[in-house]
Protein backbone atom coordinates (compact mmCIF):
# COMPACT_ATOMS: atom_id res chain seq x y z
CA UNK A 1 0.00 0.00 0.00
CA UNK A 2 2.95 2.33 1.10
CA UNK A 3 4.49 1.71 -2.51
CA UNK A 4 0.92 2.79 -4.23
CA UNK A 5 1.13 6.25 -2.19
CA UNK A 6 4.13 6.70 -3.08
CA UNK A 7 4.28 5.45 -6.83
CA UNK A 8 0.61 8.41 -6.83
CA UNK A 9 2.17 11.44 -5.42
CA UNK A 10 5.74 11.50 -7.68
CA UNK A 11 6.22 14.71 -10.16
CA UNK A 12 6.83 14.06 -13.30
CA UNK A 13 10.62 14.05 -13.89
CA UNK A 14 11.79 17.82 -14.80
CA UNK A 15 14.98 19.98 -14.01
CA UNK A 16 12.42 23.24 -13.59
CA UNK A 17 12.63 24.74 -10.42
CA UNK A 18 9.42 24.66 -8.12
CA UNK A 19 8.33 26.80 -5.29
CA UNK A 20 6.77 25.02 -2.30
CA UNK A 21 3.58 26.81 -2.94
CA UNK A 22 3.31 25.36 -6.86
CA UNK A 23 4.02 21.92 -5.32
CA UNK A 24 1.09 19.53 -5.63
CA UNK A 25 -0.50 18.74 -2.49
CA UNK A 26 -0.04 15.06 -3.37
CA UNK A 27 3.85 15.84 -2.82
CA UNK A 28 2.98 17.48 0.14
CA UNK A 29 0.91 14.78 1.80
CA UNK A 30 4.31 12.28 0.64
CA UNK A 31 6.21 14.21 3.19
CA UNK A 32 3.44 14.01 5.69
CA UNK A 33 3.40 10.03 5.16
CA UNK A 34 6.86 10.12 5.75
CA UNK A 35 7.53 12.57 8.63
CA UNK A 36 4.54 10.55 10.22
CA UNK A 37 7.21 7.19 9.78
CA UNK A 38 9.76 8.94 11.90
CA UNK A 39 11.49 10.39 8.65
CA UNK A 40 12.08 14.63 9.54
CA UNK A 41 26.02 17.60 -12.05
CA UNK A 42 32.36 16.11 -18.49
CA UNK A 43 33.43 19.33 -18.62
CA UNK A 44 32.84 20.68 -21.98
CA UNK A 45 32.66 24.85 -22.91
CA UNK A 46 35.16 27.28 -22.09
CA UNK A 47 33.52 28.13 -18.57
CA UNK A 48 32.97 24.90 -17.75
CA UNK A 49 36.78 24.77 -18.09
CA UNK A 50 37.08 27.85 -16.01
CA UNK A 51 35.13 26.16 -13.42
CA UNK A 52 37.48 22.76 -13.31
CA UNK A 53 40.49 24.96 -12.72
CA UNK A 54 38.33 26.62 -9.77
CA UNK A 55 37.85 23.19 -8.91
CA UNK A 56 41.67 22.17 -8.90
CA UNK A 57 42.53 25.32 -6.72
CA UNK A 58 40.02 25.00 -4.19
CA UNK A 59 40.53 21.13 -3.43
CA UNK A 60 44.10 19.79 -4.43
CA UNK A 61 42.47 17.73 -6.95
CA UNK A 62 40.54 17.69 -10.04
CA UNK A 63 38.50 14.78 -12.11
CA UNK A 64 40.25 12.49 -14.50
CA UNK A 65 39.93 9.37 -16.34
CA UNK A 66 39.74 6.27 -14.38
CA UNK A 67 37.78 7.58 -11.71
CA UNK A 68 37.89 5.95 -8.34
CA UNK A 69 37.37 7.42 -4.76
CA UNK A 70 40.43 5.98 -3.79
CA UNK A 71 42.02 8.86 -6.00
CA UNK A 72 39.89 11.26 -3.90
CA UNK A 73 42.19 12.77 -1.13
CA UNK A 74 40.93 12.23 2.18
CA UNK A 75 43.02 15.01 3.91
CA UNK A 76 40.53 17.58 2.34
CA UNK A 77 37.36 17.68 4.29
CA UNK A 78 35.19 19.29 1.01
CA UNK A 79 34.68 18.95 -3.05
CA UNK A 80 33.79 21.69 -5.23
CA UNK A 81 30.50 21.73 -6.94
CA UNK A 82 32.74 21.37 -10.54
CA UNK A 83 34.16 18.21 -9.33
CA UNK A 84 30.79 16.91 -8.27
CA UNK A 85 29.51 17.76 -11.51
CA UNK A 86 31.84 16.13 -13.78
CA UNK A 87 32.33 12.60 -11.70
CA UNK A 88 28.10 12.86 -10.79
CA UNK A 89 27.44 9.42 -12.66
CA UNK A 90 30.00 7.43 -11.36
CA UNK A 91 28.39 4.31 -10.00
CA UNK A 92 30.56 4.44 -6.50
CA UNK A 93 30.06 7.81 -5.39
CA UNK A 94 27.10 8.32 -3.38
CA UNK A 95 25.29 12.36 -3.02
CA UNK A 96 23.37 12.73 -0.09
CA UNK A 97 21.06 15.36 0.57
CA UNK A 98 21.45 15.75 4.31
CA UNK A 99 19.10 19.10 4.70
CA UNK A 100 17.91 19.87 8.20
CA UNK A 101 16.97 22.93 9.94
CA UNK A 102 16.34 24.18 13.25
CA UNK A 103 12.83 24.52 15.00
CA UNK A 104 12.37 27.81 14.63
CA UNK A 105 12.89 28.24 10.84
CA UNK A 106 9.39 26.10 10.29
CA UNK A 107 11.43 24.42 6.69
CA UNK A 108 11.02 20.99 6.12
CA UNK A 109 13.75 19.43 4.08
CA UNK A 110 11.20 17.01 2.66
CA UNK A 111 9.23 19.05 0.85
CA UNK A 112 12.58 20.92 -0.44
CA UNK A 113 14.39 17.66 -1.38
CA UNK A 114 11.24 16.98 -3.91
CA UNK A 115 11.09 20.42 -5.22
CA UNK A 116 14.83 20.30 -6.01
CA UNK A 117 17.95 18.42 -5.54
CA UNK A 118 21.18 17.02 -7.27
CA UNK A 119 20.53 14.46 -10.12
CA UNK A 120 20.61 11.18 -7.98
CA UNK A 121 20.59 12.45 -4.52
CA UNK A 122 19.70 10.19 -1.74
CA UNK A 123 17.69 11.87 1.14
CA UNK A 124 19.81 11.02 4.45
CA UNK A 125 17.24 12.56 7.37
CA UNK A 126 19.38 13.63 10.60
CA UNK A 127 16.66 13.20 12.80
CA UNK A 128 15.74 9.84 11.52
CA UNK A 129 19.18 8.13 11.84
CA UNK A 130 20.24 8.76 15.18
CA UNK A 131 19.62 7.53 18.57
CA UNK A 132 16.25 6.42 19.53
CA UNK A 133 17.16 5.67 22.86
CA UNK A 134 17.37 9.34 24.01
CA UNK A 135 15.27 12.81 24.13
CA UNK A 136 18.39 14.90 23.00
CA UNK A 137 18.12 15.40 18.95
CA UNK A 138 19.63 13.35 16.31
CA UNK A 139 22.26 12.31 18.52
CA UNK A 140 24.96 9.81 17.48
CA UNK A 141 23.25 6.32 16.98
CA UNK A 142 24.76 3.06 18.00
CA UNK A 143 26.95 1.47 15.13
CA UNK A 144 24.48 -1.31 14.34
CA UNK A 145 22.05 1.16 13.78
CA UNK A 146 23.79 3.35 11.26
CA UNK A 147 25.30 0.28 9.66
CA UNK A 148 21.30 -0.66 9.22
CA UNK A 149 20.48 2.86 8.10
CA UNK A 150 23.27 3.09 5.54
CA UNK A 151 22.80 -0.33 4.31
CA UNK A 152 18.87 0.21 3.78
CA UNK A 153 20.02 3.64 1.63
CA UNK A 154 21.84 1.20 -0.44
CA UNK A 155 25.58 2.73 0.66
CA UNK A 156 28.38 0.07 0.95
CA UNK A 157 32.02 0.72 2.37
CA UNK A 158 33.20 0.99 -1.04
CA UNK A 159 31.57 4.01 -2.03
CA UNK A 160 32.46 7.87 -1.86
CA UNK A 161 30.41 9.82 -0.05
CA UNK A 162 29.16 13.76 -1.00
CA UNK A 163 27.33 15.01 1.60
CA UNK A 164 25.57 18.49 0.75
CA UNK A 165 22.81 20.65 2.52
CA UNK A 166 20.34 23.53 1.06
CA UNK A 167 21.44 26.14 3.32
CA UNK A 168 25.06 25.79 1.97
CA UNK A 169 27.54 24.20 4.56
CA UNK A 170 25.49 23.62 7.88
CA UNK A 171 23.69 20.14 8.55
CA UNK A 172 25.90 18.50 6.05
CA UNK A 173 29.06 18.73 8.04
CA UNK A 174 27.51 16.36 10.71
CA UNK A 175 26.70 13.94 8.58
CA UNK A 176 30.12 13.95 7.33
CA UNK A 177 31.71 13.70 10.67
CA UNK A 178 28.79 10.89 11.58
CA UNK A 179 30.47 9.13 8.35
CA UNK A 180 34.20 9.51 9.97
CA UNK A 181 32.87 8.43 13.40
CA UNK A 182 32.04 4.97 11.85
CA UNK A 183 35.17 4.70 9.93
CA UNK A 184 34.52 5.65 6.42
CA UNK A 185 36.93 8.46 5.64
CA UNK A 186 35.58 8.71 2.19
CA UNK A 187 33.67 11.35 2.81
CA UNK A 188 33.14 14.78 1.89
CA UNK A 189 30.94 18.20 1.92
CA UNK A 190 30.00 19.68 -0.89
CA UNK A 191 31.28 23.26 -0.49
CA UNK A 192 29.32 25.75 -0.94
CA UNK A 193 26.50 23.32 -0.82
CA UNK A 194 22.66 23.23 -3.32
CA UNK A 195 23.24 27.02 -3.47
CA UNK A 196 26.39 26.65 -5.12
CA UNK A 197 25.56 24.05 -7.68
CA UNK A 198 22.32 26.29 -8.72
CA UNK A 199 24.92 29.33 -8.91
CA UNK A 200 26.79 27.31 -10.91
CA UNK A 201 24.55 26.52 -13.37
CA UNK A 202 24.24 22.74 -12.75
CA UNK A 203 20.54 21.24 -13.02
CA UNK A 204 18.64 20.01 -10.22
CA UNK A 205 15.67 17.38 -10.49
CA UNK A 206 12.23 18.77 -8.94
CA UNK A 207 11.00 15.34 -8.42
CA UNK A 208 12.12 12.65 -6.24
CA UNK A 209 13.01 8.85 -7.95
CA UNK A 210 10.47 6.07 -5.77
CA UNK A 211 13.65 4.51 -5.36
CA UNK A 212 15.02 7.68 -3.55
CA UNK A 213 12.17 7.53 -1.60
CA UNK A 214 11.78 3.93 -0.36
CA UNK A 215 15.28 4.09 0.20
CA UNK A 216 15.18 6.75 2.76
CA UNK A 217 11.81 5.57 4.56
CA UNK A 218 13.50 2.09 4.82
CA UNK A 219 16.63 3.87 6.51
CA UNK A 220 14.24 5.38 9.38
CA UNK A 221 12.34 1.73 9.70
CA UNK A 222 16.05 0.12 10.03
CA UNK A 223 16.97 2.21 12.89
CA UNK A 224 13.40 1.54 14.23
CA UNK A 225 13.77 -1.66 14.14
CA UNK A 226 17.16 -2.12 15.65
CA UNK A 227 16.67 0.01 18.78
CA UNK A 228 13.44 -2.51 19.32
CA UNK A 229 15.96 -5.25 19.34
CA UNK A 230 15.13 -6.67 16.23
CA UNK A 231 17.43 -8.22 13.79
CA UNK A 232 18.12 -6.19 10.09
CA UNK A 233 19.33 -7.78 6.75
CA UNK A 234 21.33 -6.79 4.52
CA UNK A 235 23.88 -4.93 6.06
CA UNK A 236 26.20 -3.47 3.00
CA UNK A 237 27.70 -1.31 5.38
CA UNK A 238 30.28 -2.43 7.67
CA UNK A 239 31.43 0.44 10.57
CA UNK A 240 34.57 0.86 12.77
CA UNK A 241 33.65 2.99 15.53
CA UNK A 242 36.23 5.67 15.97
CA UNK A 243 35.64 7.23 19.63
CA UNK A 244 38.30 9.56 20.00
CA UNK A 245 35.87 11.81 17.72
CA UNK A 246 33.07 12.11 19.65
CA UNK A 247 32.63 13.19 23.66
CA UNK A 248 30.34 12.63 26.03
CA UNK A 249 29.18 14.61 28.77
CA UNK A 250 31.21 13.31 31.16
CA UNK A 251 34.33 13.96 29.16
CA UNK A 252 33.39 17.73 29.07
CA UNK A 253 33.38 17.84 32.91
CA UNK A 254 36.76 16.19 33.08
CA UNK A 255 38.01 18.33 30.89
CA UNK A 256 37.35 21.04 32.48
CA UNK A 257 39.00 20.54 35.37
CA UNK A 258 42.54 19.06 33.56
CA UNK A 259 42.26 21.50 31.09
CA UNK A 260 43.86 19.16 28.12
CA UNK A 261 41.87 19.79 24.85
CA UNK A 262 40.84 23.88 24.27
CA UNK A 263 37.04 23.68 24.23
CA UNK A 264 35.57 26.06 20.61
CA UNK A 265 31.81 26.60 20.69
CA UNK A 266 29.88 27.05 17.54
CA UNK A 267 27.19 29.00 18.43
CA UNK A 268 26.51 32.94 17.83
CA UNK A 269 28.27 34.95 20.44
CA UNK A 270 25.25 36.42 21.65
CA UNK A 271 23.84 32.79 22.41
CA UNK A 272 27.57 32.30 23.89
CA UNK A 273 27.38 35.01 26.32
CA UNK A 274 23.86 34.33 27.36
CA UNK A 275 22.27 37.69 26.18
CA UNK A 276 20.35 35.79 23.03
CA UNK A 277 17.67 32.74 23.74
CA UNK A 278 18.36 28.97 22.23
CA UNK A 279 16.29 28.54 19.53
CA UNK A 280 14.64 25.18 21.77
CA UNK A 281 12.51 25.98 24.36
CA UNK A 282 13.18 25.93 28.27
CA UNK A 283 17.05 25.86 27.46
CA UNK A 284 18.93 28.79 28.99
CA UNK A 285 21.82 30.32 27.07
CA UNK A 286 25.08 30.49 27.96
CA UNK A 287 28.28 28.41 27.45
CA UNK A 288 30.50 25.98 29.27
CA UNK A 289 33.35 27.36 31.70
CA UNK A 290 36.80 27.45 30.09
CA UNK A 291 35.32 27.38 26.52
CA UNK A 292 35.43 29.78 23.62
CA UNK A 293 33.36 30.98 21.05
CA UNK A 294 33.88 30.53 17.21
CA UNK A 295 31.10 31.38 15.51
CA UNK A 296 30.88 28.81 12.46
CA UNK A 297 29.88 31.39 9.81
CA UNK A 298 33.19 33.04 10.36
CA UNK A 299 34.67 29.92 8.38
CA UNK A 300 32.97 30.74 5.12
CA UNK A 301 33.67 33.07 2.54
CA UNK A 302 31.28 35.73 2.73
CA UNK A 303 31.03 35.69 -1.11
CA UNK A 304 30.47 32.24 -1.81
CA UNK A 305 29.51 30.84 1.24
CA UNK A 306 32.68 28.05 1.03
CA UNK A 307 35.10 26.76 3.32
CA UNK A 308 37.64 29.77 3.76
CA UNK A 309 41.60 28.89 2.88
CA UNK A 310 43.20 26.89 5.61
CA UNK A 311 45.88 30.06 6.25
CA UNK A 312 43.01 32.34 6.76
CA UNK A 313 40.99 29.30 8.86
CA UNK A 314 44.30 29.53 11.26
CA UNK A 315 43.79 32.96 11.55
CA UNK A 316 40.65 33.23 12.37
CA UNK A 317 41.34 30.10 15.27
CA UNK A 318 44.28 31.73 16.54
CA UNK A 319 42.53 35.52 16.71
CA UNK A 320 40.29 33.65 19.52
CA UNK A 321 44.00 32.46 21.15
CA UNK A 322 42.97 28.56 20.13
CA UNK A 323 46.54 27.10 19.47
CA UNK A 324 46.50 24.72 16.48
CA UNK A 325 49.32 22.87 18.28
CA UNK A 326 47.12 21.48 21.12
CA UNK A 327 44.07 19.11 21.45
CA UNK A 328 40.47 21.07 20.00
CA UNK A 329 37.17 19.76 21.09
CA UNK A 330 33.99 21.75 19.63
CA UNK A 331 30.56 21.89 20.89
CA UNK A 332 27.32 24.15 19.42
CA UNK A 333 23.63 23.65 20.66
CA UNK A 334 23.11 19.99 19.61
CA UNK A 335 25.90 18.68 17.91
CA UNK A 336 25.07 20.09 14.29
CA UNK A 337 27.49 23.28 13.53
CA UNK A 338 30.34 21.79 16.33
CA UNK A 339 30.79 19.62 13.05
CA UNK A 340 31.44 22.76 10.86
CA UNK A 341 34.46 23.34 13.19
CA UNK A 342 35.84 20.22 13.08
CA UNK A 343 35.92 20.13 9.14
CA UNK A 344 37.40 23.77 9.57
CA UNK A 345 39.84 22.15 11.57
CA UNK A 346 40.66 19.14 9.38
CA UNK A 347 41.30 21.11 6.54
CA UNK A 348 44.42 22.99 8.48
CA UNK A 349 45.49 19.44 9.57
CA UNK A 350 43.41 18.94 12.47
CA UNK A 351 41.77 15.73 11.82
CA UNK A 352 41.30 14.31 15.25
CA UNK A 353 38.90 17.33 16.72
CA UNK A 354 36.05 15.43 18.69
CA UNK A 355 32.56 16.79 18.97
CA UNK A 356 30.60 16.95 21.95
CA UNK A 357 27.39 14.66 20.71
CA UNK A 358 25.20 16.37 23.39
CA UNK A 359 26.57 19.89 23.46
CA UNK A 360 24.91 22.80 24.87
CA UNK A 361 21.38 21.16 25.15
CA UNK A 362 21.94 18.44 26.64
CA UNK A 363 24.38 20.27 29.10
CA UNK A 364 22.33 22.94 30.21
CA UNK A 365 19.11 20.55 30.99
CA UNK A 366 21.58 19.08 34.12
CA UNK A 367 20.62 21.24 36.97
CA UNK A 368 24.01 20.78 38.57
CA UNK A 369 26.54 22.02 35.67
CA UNK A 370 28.23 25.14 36.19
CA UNK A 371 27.16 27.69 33.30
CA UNK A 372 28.40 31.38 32.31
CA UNK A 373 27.12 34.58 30.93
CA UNK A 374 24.12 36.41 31.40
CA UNK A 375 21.64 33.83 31.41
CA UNK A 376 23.06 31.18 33.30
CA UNK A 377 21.98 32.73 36.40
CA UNK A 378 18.04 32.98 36.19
């Protein structure tokens, strides 16, 4: 029955872009049916060769013949929407569309990922694979479950992974660093994210494949069905858990007491020093003692909204007095932009920055945790 829904409410294949509003209401009620379930582009002209040589300067690397991921370097945590585009088709490189937003910006990626989206994107939904076992969001799930998930979107260990997001660089850095948790390195963001590619010129699809879809309702079901204690099959996906790159709570309050990693927060400053609310309700603002606040936009280009230049990402780390010569953990409101830092990080050489899963949320809901600034108080 779920496959006739689905198989009804599909627009017809077209590289048009939609507005929400135009969107049948079929569509509409498909994202419904799945939120319900637990679910939340060769180079050829002159500028295209303009583009590649964009491509070449902003990654190390540019497409050639023979493509494989294992020519991909994993030292660079991002691709440019040129190299995407001319290695789009090959059979092991999996795009994700990892879109998510916070509650007060009332988007649902859903909706979006149907209107428009790479040619081939999977849907990867951050709220949907992660741990069921907890009220904190989309927190880190357990390694059978995101062995399930991945599996059931049809990824294998194998494959290259392009992770991008609508808003640019934002939700698809955690999904990234989920990847790296796990132990598959081959991994990257699209920099500069769908906004980039449409600059570019590249086309988009405004419908979503049934395959797309099944694949990514299946995902949420997987991780269902794990954290029930059930048994899945296939699993395409094997993972190596990697836990120096992720922290728990009680590895913040250690830390603040022997001082050995420099904590960076994500968030705005305002949210830092307590004088703006969290966008969640009932969570006060404020930061962690001893930390310090990097906003993550500060790592983008203005311009183009990509990664900045790893001299000018040192700068703007050691303006904040963060020495690049000792341990870096990172932290935001839920685990989403710490991620951002940590691929800022990796692309100056950093590549062992752990994130605090939790972060501010689940830190400030502990009524015993010391807290600065403004807010921390009331």
């Amino acid at each position: 029955m779920a496959s006739t829904l689905l198989s009804r409410t599909f627009l017809a294949a077209s590289h048009r872009l939609i507005t929400p509003s135009l969107l049948p209401q079929k569509t509409l009620n498909l994202a419904a049916f799945l939120s319900r379930r637990g679910f939340y582009s060769q180079l050829g002209s002159s500028s295209r060769a303009y583009r590649s040589a964009r491509a070449m300067a902003s990654t190390g690397f540019v497409a050639r013949a023979g493509y494989s991921t294992s020519s991909v370097p994993t030292n660079e945590p991002v691709v440019s929407v040129d190299w995407l585009h001319s290695n789009l088709r090959e059979p092991d490189l999996k795009v994700l569309d990892a879109s998510w937003y916070m509650p007060d910006e009332q988007r649902n990626p859903i909706q979006e990922y149907q209107v428009a989206h790479i040619p081939g994107a999977l849907f990867f939904d951050l709220d949907g694979i992660s741990d069921r076992s907890t009220s904190l969001p989309h927190m880190l799930p357990s390694e059978e479950a995101f062995a399930a998930g991945c599996s059931a979107l049809g990824i294998e260990n194998k494959d290259g992974v392009v992770v991008y997001d609508a808003k640019g660089v934002f939700s698809a850095a955690r999904v990234w660093w989920m990847f790296r948790v796990f132990g598959h390195d081959k991994v990257w963001v699209l920099d500069g994210g769908l906004p980039r590619w449409r600059a570019s010129g590249y086309d988009v699809e405004s419908s979503a494949s049934g395959d797309a879809i099944l694949k990514a309702s299946a995902a949420s079901e997987a991780i269902e069905k794990i954290y029930q204690g059930h048994t899945v099959s296939p699993i395409t996906f094997q993972t190596k858990f990697q836990p120096h790159l992720v922290w728990t709570l009680d590895q913040v309050k250690n830390n603040m007491e022997d001082q050995t990693y420099q904590h960076v927060d994500a968030r705005s400053k305002a949210r830092f020093d307590g004088t703006a609310p969290e966008p969640r309700k009932g969570i006060r603002s404020g930061h962690i003692p001893g930390s310090k606040c990097v906003p993550y936009p500060q790592l983008f280009d203005s311009a183009s909204q990509t990664l900045l230049p790893a001299e000018d990402l040192k700068k703007r780390f050691e303006q904040e007095e963060i020495s690049l010569d000792k341990p870096i953990m990172a932290s935001c409101g839920t685990g989403v932009t710490a991620c951002i830092l940590a691929m800022g990080l990796h692309r100056v050489g950093k590549t062992d920055v752990p994130v605090y899963d939790g972060s501010w949320t689940e830190w400030a809901t502990q009524p015993d945790l010391p807290m600065e600034g403004e807010d921390s108080s009331s």
